[in-house]
Protein backbone atom coordinates (compact mmCIF):
# COMPACT_ATOMS: atom_id res chain seq x y z
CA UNK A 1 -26.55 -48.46 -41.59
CA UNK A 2 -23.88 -51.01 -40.52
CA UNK A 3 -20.28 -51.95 -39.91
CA UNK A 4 -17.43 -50.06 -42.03
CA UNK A 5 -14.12 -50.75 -42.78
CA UNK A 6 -11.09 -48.42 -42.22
CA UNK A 7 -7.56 -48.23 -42.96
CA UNK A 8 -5.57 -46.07 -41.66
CA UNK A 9 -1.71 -45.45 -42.74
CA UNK A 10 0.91 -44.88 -40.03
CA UNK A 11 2.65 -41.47 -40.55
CA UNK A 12 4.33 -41.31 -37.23
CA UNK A 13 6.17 -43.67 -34.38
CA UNK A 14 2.93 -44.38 -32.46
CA UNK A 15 3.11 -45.96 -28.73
CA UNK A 16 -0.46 -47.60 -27.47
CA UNK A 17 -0.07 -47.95 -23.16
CA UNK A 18 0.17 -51.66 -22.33
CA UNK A 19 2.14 -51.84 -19.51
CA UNK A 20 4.80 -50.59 -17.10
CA UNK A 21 8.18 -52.16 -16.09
CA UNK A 22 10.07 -49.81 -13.85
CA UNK A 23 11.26 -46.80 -15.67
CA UNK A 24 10.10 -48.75 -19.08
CA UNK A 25 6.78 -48.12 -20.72
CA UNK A 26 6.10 -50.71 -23.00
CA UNK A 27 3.73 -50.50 -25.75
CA UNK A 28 1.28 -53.06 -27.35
CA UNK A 29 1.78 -54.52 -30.88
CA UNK A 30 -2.12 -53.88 -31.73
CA UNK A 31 -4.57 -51.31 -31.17
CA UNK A 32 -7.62 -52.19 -28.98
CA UNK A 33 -11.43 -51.00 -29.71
CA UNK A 34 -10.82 -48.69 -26.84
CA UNK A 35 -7.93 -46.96 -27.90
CA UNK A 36 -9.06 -46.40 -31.50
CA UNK A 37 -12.33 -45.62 -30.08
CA UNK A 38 -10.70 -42.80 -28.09
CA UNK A 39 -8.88 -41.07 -30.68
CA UNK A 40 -12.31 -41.14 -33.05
CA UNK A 41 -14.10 -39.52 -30.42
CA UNK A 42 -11.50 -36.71 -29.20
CA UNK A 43 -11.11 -36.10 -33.30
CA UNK A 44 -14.66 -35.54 -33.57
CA UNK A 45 -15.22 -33.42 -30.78
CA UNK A 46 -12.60 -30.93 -31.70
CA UNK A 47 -13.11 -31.13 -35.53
CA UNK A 48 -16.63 -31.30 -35.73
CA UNK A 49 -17.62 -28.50 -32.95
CA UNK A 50 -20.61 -27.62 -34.27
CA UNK A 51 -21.65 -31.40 -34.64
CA UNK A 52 -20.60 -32.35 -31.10
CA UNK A 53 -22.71 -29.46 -29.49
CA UNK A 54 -25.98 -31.00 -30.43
CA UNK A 55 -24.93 -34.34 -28.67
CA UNK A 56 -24.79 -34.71 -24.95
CA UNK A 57 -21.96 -36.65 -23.61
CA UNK A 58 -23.39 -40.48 -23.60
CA UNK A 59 -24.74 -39.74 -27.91
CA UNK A 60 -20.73 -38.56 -28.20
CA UNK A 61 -19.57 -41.43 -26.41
CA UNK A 62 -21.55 -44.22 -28.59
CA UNK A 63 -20.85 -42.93 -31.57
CA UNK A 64 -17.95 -45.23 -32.36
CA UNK A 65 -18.66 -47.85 -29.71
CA UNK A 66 -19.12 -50.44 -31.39
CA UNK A 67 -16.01 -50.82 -32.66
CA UNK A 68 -12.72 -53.65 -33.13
CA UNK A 69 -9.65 -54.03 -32.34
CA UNK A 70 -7.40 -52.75 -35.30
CA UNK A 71 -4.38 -54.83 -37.01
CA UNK A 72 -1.16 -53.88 -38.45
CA UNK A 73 -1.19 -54.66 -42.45
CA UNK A 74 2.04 -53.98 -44.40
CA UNK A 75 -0.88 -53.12 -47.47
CA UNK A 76 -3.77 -50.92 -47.89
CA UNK A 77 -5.80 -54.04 -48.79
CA UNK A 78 -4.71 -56.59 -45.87
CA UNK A 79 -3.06 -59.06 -48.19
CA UNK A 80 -0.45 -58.58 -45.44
CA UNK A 81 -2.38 -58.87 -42.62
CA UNK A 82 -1.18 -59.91 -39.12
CA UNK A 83 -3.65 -61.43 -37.05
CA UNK A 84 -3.79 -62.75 -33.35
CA UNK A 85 -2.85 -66.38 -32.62
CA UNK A 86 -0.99 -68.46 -30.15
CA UNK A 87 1.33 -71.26 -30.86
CA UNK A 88 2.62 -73.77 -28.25
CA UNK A 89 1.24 -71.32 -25.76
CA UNK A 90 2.96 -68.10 -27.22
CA UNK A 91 1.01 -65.28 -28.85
CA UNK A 92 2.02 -64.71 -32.20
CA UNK A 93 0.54 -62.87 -35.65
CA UNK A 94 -0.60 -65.27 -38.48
CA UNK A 95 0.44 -63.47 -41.31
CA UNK A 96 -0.14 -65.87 -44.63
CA UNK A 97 -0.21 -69.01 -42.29
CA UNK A 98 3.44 -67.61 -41.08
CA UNK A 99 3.91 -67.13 -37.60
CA UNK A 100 5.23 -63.76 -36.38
CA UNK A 101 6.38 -64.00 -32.05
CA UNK A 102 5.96 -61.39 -30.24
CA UNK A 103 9.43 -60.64 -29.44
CA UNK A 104 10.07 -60.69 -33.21
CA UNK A 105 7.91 -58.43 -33.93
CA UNK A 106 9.16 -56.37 -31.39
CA UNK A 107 12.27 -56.54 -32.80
CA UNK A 108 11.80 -55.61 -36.49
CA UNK A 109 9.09 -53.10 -35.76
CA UNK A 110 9.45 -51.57 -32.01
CA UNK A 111 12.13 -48.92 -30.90
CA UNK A 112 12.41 -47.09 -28.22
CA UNK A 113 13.50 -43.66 -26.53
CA UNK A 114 15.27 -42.56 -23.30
CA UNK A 115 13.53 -39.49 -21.97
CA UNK A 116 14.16 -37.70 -18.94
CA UNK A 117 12.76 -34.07 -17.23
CA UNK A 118 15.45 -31.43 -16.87
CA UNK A 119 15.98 -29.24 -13.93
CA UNK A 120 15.48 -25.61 -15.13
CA UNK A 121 18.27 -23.47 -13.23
CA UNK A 122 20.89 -26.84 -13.07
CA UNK A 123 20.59 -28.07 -16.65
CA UNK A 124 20.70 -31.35 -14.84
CA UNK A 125 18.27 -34.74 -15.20
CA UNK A 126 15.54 -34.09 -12.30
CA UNK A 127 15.48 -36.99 -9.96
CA UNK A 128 13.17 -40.36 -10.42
CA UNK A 129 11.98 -38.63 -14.01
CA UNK A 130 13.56 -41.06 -16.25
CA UNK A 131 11.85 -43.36 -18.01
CA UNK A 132 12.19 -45.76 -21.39
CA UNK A 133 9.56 -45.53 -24.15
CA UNK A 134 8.26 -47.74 -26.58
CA UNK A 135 6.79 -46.89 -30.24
CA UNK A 136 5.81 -48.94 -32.85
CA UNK A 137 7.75 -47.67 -36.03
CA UNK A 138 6.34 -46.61 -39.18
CA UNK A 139 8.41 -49.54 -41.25
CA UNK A 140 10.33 -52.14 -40.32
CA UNK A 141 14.09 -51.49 -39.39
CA UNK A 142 14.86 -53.91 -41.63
CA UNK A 143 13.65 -56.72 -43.88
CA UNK A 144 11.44 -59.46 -42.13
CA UNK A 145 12.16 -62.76 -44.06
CA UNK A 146 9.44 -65.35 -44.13
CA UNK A 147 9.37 -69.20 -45.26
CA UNK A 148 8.42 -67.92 -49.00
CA UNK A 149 7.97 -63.95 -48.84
CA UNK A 150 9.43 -61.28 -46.65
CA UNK A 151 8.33 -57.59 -45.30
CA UNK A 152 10.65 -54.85 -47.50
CA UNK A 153 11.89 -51.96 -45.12
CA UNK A 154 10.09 -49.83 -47.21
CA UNK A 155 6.85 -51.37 -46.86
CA UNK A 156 4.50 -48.95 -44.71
CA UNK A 157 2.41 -50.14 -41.54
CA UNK A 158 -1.61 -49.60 -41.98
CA UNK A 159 -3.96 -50.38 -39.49
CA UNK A 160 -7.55 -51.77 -40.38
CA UNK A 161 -10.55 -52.79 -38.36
CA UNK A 162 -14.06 -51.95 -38.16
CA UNK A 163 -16.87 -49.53 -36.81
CA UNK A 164 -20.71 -50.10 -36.48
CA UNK A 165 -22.68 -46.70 -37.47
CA UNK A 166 -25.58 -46.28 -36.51
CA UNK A 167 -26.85 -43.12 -38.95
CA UNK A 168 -25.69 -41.84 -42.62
CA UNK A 169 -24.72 -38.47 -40.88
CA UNK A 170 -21.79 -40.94 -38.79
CA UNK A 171 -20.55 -42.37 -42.23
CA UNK A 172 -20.50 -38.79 -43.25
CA UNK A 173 -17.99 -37.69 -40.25
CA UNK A 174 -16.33 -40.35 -40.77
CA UNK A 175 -15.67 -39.10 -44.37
CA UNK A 176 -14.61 -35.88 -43.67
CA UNK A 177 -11.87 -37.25 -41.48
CA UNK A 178 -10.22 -39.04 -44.48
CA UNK A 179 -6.68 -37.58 -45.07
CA UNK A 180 -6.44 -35.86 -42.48
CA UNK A 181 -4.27 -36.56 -39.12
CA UNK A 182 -5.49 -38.12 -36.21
CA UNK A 183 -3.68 -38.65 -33.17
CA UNK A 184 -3.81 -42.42 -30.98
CA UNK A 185 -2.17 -43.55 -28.22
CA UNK A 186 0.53 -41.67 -25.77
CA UNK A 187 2.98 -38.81 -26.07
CA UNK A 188 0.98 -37.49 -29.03
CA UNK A 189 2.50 -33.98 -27.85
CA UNK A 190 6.20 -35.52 -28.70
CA UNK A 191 5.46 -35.87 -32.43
CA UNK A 192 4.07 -39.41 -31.79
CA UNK A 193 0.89 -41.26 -32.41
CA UNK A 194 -0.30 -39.10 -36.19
CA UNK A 195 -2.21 -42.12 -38.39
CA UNK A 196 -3.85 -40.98 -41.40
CA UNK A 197 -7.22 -42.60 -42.94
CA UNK A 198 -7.44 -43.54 -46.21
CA UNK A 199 -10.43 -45.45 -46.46
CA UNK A 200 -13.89 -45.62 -45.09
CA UNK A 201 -15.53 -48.59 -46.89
CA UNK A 202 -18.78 -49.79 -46.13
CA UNK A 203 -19.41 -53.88 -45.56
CA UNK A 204 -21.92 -55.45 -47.95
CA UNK A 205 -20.55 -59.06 -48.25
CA UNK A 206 -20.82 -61.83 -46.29
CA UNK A 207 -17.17 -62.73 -46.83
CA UNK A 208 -15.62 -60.09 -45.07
CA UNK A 209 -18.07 -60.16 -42.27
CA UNK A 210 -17.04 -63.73 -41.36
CA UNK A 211 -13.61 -63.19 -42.02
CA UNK A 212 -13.84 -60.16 -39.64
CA UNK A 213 -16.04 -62.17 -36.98
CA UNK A 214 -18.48 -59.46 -36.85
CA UNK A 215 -21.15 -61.97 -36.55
CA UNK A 216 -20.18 -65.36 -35.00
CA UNK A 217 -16.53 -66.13 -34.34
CA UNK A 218 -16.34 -69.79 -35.22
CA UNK A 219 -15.48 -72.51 -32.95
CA UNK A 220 -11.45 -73.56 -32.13
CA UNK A 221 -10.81 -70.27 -34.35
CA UNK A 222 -8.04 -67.29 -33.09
CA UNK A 223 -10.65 -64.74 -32.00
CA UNK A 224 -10.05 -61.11 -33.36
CA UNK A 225 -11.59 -59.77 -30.14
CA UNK A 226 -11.12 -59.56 -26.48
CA UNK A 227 -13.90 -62.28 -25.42
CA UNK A 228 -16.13 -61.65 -22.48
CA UNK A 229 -15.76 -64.66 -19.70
CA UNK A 230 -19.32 -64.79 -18.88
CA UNK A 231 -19.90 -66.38 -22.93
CA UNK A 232 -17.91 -69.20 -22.57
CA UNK A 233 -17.51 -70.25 -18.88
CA UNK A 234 -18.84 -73.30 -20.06
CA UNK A 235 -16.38 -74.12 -22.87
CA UNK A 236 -12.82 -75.10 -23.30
CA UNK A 237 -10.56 -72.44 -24.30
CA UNK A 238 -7.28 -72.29 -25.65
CA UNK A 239 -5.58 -69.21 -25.00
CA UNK A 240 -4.83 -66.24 -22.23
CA UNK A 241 -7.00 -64.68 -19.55
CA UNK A 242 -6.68 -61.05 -19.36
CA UNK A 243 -8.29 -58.43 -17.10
CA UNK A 244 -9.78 -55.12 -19.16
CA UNK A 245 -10.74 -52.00 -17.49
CA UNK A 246 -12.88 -49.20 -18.99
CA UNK A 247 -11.36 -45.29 -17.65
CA UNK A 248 -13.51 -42.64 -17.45
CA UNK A 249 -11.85 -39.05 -18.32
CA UNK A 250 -14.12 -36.88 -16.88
CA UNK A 251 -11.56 -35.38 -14.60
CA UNK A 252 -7.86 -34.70 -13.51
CA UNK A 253 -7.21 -38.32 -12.36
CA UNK A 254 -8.77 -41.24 -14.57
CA UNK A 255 -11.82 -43.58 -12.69
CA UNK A 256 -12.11 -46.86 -13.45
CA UNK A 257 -15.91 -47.24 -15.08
CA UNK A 258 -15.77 -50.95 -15.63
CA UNK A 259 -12.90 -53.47 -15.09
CA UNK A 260 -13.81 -57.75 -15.88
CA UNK A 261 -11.95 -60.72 -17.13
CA UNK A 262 -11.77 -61.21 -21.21
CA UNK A 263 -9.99 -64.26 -22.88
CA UNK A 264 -7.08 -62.51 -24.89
CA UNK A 265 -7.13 -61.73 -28.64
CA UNK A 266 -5.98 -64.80 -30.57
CA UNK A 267 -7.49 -67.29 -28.24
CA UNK A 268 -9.87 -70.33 -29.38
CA UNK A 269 -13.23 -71.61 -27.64
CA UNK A 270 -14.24 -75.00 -28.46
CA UNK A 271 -18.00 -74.08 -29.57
CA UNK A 272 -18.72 -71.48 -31.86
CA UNK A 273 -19.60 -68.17 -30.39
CA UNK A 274 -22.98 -66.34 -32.02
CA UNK A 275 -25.80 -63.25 -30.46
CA UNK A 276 -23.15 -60.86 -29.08
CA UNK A 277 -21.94 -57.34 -29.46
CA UNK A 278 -18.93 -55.85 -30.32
CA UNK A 279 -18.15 -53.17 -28.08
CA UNK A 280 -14.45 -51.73 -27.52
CA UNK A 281 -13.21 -54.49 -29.28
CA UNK A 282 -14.84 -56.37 -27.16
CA UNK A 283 -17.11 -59.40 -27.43
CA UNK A 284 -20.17 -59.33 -24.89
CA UNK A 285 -23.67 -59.82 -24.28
CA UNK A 286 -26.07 -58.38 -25.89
């Protein structure tokens, strides 16, 4: 077997837990290994019941492991691609050898909700239960011009990345998931977070593999994964320094399994980077 491509479509306002600013949950404009490799998982284990039952925890855990981050595309085909950068310092999507900020982004494609709980006998907001929420819309609130092209408010977001598999029976799940709804990221119970795939395509070319960096991510290139520190303590790097943590689920109140320092998505290293594994999204040793 080997590493497959999928595209999902966005069908809902999704919002993927970055961080927390007061009464403000903010989300993140990409979807990391983890995440995607979370909502895989919890869609297999209800969906496939029978399936899951022969597996013990760790064989359902590693079935989509090794797995990217995913990217928004405004196509199916990821002519439209953003990918991670920085320029003078700031993190930005390449899309086309345009540069899309953050906050831009943000701006054309982010919204955001006021919630609050409600006392039941009072009608009235309960107290310290307010809070702001991001989501990442569908399609642009309006058009996004670029330097000879722009994004049409009608164009729809997909998401595309990759997943290692390991047997045919995995391609096979993944299969049987096509067209129908899977849920990623917070407040799924609010009618947030449904994506939809569309295609499971399996990698036979070189081309895409190196375009992907699913083998070697070449040297002073924006890497397309979270890079472990430990691979290039002994390189200069261009970029951000991020700390990662892993969560085990197992019960009421999330443990932290692993938690260690990554160089962000985007960022370059000055030699180029081969022998690793792809794990999360992440790069590390093998």
């Amino acid at each position: 077997m080997g590493w497959y491509k999928l595209v999902f479509r966005q069908e809902q306002p999704i919002h993927i837990g970055s961080f927390k600013w007061g009464v403000i949950k903010e989300t993140a404009i990409f979807i990391p290994g983890q995440t995607m490799w979370g909502a895989l998982t919890n869609h297999f284990s209800i969906f496939f019941k029978d399936e899951a039952a022969k597996l013990d925890k760790d064989e359902t855990s590693s079935l989509f492991e090794e797995i990217t981050n995913f990217y928004p595309s405004f196509d199916a085909n990821g002519t439209k691609l953003l990918k991670p950068s920085y320029k003078e310092g700031m993190f930005c999507f390449d899309i086309n050898s345009n540069c899309l900020y953050e906050d831009m982004f943000r701006f054309y494609l982010v919204d955001n909700i006021i919630q609050t709980a409600i006392e039941p006998l009072s009608r009235r907001a309960k107290d310290e239960s307010l809070h702001e929420l991001d989501f990442i819309l569908p399609n642009p609130k309006q058009e996004v011009p670029f330097k000879d092209f722009s994004i049409e408010k009608h164009e729809q977001i997909h998401w595309i990345g990759f997943v290692n598999l390991k047997e045919q029976e995995h391609e096979n799940y993944l299969k049987n998931m096509k067209n129908r709804p899977i849920y990623i990221g917070g407040d799924v119970r609010y009618g947030y977070g449904e994506l939809s795939l569309i295609e499971v395509i399996e990698v036979s070319d070189d081309r895409t593999k190196d375009e992907w960096q699913l083998e070697k991510i070449p040297q002073n290139s924006p890497s397309l994964h979270f890079i472990d520190l430990n691979l290039v303590k002994e390189y200069e790097v261009e970029g951000e320094i991020i700390l990662l943590t892993k969560f085990k689920f197992g019960k009421n109140t999330p443990v932290i399994e692993e938690a260690d320092f990554f160089l962000n998505v985007g960022s370059k290293v000055e030699k180029e980077i081969t022998d690793f594994k792809i794990r999360l999204g992440r790069v590390v040793k093998r």
